[in-house]
C-alpha atoms as a PDB file:
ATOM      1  CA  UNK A   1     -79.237-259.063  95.960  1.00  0.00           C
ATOM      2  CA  UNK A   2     -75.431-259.342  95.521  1.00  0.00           C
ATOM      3  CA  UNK A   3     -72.907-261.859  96.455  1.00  0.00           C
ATOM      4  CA  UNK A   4     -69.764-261.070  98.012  1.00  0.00           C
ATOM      5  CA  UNK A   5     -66.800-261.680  95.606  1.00  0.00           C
ATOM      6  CA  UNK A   6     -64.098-263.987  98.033  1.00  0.00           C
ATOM      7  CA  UNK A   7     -60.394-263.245  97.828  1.00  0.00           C
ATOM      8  CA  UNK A   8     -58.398-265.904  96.783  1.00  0.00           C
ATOM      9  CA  UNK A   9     -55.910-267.251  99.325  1.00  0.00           C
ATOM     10  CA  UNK A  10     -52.224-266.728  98.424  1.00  0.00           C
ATOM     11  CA  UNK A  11     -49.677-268.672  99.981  1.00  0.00           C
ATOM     12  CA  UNK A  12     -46.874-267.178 101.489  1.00  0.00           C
ATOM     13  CA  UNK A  13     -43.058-268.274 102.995  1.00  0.00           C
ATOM     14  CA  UNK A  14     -42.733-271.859 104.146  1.00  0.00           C
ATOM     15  CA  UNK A  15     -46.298-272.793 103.274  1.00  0.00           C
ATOM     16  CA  UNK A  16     -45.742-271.463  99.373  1.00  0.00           C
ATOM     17  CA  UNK A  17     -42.478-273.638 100.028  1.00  0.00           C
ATOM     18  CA  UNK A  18     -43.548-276.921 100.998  1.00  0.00           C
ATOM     19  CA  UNK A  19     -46.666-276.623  98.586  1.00  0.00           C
ATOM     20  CA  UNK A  20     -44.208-276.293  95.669  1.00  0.00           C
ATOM     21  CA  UNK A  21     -42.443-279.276  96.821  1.00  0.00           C
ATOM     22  CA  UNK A  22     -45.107-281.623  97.217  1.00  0.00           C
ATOM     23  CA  UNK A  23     -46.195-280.650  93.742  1.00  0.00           C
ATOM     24  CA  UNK A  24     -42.728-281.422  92.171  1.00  0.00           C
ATOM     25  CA  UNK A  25     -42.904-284.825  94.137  1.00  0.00           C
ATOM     26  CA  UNK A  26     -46.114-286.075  93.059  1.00  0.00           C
ATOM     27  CA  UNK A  27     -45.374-284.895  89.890  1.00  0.00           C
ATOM     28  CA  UNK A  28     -42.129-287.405  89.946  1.00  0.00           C
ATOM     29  CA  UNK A  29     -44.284-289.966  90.745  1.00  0.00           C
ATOM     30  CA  UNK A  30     -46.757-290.058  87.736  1.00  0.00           C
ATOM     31  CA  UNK A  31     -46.960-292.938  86.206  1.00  0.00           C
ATOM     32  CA  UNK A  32     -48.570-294.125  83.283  1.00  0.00           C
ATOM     33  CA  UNK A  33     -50.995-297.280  82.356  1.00  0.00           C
ATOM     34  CA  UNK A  34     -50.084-299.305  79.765  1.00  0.00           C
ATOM     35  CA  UNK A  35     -53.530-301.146  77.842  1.00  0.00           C
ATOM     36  CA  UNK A  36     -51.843-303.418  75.821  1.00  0.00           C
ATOM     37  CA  UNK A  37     -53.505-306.255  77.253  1.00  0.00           C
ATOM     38  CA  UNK A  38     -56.838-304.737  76.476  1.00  0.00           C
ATOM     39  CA  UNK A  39     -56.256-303.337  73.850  1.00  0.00           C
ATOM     40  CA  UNK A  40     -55.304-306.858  72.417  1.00  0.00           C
ATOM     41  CA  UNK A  41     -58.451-308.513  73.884  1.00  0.00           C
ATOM     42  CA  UNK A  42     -60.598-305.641  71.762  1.00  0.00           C
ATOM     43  CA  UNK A  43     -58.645-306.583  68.778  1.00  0.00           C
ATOM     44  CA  UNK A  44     -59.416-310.597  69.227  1.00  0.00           C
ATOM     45  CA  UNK A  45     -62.907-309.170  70.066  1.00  0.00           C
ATOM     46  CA  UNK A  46     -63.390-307.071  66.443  1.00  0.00           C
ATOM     47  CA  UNK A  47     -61.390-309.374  64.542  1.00  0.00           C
ATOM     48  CA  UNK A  48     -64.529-312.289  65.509  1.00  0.00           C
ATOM     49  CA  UNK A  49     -66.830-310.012  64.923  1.00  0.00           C
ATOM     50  CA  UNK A  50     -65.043-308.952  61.758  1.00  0.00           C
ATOM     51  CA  UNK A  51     -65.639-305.177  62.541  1.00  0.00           C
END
């Protein structure tokens, strides 16, 4: 038995529009998270256990 292949949806005018926006906004807001805290408790951590 075969399954129907389903068209993918293409956005068009102001929908394609605002879509692009919102992606370059969220994009603005990444942000990025910064370990050095735990990355200095692992370091305490293996220099005890002398690893």
């Amino acid at each position: 038995m075969a399954i129907t292949i389903k068209s993918v949806p293409v956005l068009k005018d102001r929908v394609a529009a605002t879509f692009t926006k919102k992606i370059a906004e969220n994009a603005a807001k990444k942000s990025s998270v910064k370990f050095t805290e735990q990355i200095n408790i692992s370091n305490k951590i293996l220099a005890k256990a002398k690893i």
